[in-house]
N, C-alpha and C. Protein backbone atom coordinates (compact mmCIF):
# COMPACT_ATOMS: atom_id res chain seq x y z
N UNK A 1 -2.78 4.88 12.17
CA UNK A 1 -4.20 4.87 11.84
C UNK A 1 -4.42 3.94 10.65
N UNK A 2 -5.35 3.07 10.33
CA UNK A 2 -6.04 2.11 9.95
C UNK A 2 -6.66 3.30 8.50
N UNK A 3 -6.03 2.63 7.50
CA UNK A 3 -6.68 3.13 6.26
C UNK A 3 -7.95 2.76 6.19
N UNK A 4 -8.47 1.36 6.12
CA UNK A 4 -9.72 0.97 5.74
C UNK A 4 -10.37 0.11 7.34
N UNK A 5 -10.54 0.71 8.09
CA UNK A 5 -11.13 0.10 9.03
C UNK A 5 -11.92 -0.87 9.10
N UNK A 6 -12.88 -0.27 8.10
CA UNK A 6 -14.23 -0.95 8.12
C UNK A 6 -13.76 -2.90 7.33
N UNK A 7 -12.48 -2.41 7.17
CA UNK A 7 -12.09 -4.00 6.53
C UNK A 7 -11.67 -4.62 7.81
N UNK A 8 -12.01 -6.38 8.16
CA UNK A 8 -11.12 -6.73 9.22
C UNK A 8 -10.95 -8.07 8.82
N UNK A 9 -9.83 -8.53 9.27
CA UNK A 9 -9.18 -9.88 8.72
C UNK A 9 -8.44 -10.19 10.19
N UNK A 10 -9.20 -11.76 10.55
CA UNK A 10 -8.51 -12.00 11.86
C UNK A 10 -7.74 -13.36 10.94
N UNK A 11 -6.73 -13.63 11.70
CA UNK A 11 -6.43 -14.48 11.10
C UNK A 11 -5.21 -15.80 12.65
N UNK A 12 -5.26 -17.02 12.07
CA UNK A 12 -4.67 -17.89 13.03
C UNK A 12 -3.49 -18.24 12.36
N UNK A 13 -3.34 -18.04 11.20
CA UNK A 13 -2.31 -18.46 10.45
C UNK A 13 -0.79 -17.57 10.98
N UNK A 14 -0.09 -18.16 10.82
CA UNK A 14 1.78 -18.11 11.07
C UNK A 14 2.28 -17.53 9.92
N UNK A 15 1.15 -17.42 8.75
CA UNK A 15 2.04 -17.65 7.57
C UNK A 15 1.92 -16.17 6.97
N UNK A 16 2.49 -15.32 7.06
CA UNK A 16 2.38 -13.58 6.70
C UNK A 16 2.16 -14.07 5.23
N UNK A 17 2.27 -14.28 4.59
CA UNK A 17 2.46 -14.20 2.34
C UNK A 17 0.83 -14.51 2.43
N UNK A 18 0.19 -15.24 3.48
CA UNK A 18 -1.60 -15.35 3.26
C UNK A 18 -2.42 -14.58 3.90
N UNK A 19 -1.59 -13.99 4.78
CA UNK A 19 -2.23 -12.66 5.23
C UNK A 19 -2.29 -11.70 4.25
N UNK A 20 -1.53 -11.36 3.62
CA UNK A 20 -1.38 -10.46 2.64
C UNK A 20 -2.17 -10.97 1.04
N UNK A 21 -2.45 -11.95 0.93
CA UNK A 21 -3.41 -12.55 0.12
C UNK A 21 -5.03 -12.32 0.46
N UNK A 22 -4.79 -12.68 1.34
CA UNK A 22 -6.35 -12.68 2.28
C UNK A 22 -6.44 -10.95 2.49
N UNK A 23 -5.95 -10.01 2.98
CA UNK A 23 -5.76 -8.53 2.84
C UNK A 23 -6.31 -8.02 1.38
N UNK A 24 -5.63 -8.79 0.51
CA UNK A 24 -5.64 -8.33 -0.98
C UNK A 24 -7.22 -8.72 -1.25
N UNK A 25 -8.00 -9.48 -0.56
CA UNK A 25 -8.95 -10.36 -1.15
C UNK A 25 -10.14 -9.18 -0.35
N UNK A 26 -9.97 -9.35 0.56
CA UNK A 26 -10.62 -8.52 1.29
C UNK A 26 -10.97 -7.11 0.75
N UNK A 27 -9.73 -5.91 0.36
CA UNK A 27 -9.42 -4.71 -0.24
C UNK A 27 -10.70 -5.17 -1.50
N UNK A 28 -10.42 -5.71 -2.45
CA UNK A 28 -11.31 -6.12 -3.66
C UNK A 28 -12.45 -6.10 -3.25
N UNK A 29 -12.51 -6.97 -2.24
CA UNK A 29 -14.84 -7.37 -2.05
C UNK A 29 -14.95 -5.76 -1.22
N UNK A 30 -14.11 -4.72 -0.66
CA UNK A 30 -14.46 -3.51 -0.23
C UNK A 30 -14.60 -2.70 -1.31
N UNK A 31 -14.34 -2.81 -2.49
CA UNK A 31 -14.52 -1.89 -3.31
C UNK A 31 -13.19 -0.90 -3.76
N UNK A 32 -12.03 -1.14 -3.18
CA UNK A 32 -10.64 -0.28 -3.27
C UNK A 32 -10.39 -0.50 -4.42
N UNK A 33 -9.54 0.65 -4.59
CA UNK A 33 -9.45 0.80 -6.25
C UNK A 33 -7.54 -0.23 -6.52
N UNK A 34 -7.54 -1.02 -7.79
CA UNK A 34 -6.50 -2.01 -7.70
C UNK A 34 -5.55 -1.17 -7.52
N UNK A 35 -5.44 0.13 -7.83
CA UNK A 35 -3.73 1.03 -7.45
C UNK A 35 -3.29 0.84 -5.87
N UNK A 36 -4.94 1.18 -5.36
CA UNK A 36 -4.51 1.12 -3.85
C UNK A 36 -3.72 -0.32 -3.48
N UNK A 37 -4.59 -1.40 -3.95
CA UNK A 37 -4.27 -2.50 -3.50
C UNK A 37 -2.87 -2.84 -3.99
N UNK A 38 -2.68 -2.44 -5.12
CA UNK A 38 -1.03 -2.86 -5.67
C UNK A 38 -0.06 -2.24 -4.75
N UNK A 39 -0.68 -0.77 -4.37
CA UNK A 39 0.63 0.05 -3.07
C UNK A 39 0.66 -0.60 -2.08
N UNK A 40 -0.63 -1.19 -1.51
CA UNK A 40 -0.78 -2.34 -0.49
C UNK A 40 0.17 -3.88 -0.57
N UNK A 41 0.12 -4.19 -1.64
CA UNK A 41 1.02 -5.55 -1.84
C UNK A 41 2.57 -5.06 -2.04
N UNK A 42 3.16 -3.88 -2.93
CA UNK A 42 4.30 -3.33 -2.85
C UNK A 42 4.70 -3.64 -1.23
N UNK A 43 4.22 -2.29 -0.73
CA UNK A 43 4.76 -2.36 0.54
C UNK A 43 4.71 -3.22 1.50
N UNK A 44 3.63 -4.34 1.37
CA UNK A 44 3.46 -5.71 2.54
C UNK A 44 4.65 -6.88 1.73
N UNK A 45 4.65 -6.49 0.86
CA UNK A 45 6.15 -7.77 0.16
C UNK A 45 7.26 -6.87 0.47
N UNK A 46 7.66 -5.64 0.39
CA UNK A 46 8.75 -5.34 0.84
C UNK A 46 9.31 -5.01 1.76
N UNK A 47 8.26 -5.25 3.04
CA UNK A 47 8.29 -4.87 4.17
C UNK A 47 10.14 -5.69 4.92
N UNK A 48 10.15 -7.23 4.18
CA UNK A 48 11.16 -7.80 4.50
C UNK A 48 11.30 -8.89 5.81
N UNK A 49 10.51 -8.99 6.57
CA UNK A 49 10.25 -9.71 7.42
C UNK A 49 8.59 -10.30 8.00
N UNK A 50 8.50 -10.74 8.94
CA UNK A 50 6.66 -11.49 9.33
C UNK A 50 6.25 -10.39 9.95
N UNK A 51 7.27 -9.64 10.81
CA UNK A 51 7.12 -8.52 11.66
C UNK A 51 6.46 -7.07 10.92
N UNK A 52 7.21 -7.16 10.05
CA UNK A 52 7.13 -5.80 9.28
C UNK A 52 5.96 -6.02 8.39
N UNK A 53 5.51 -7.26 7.81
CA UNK A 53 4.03 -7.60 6.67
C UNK A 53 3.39 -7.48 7.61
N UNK A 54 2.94 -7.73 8.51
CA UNK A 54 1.93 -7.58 10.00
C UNK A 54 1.61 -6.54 10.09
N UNK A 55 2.74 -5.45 10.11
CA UNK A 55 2.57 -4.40 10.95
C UNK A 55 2.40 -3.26 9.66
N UNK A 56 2.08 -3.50 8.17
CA UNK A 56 1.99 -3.09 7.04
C UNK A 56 0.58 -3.48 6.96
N UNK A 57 0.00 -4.73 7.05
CA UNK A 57 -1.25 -4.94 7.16
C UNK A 57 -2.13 -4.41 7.83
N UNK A 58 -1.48 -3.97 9.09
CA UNK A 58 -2.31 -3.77 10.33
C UNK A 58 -2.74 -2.20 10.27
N UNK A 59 -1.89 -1.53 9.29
CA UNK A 59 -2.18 0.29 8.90
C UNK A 59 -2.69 0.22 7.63
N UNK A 60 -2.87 -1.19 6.94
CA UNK A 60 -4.53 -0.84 5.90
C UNK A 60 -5.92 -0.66 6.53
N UNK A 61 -5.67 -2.25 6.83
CA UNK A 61 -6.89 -3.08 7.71
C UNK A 61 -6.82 -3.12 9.03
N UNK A 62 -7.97 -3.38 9.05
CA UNK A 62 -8.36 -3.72 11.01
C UNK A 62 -7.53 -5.60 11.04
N UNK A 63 -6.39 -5.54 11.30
CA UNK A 63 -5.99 -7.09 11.90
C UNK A 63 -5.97 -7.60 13.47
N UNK A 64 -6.10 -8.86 13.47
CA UNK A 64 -5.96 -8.99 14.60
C UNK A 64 -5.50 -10.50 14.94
N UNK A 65 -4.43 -10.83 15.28
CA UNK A 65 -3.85 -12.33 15.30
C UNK A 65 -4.77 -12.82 16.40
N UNK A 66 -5.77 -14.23 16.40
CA UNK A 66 -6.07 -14.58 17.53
C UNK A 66 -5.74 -15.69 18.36
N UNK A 67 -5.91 -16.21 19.14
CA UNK A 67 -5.18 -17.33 19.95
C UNK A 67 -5.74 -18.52 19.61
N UNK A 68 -5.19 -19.54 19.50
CA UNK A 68 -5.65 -21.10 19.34
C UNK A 68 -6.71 -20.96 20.44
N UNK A 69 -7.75 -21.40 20.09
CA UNK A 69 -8.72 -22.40 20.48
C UNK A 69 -8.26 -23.77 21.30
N UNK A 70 -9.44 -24.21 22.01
CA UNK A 70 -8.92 -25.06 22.79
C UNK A 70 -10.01 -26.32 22.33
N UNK A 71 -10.58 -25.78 21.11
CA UNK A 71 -11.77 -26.80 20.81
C UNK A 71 -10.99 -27.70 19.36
N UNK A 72 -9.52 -27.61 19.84
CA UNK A 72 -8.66 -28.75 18.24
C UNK A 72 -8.70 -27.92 17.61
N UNK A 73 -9.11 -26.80 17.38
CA UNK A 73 -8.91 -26.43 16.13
C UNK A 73 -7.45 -25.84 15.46
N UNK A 74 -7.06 -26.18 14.33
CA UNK A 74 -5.78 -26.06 13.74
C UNK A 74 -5.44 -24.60 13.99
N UNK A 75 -4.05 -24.30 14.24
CA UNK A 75 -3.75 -23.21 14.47
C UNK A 75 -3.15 -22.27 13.59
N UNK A 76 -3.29 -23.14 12.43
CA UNK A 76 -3.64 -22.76 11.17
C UNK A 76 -4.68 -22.27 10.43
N UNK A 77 -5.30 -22.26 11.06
CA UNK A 77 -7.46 -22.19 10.54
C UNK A 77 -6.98 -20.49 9.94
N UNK A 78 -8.15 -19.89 9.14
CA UNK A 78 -7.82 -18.89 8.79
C UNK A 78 -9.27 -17.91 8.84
N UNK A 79 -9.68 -17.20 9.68
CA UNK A 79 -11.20 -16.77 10.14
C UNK A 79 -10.77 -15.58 9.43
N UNK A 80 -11.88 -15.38 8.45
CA UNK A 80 -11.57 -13.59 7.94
C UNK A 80 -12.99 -13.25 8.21
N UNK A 81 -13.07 -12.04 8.42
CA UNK A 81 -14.37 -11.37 8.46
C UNK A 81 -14.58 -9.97 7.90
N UNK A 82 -15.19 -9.98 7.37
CA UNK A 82 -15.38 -8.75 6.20
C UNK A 82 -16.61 -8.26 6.09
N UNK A 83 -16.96 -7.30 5.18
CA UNK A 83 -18.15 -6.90 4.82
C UNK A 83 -18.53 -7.79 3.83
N UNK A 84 -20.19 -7.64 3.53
CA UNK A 84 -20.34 -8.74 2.43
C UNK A 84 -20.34 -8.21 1.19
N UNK A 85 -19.64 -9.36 0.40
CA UNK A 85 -19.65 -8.92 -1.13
C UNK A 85 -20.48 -8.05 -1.68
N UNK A 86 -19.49 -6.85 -2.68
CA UNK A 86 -21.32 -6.45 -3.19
C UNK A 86 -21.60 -7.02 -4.65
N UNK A 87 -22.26 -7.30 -4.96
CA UNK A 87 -23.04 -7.73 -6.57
C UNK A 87 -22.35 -6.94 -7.42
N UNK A 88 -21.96 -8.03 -8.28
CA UNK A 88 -21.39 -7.27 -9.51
C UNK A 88 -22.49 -7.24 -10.99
């Protein structure tokens, strides 16, 4: 089960260490308190592999790896979608 659902981060990137950046970024504009987010980065860095940060991400947040596009776009691109900031 999905700690923060209402968070979702799709992402095209290969690269797990910006998933977990982008996760972290996300957690913040939701309002989570930084302890949570630090237990969140603990365990997505020590997970030890791409497999295991994925699948650490994927029981905070709503993730979802999506497929290249066929319109060029880099398969690198990085689509996050979130709730919107709130005013500080």
């Amino acid at each position: 089960m999905t700690r923060y659902p209402a968070v979702r981060v799709r992402t095209r990137t290969p690269n797990p260490l910006l998933l977990v950046a982008v996760v972290r970024q996300e957690l913040r504009r939701a309002g989570v308190e930084s302890g949570a987010i630090e237990e969140f980065s603990e365990a997505a860095l020590s997970a030890g592999d791409e497999v295991g940060i994925r699948r650490i991400c994927g029981e905070w947040v709503d993730t979802r790896r999506l497929e290249k596009e066929a319109a060029g776009e880099s398969p690198a691109a990085l689509d996050v979608t979130a709730r919107p900031s709130r005013p500080r």
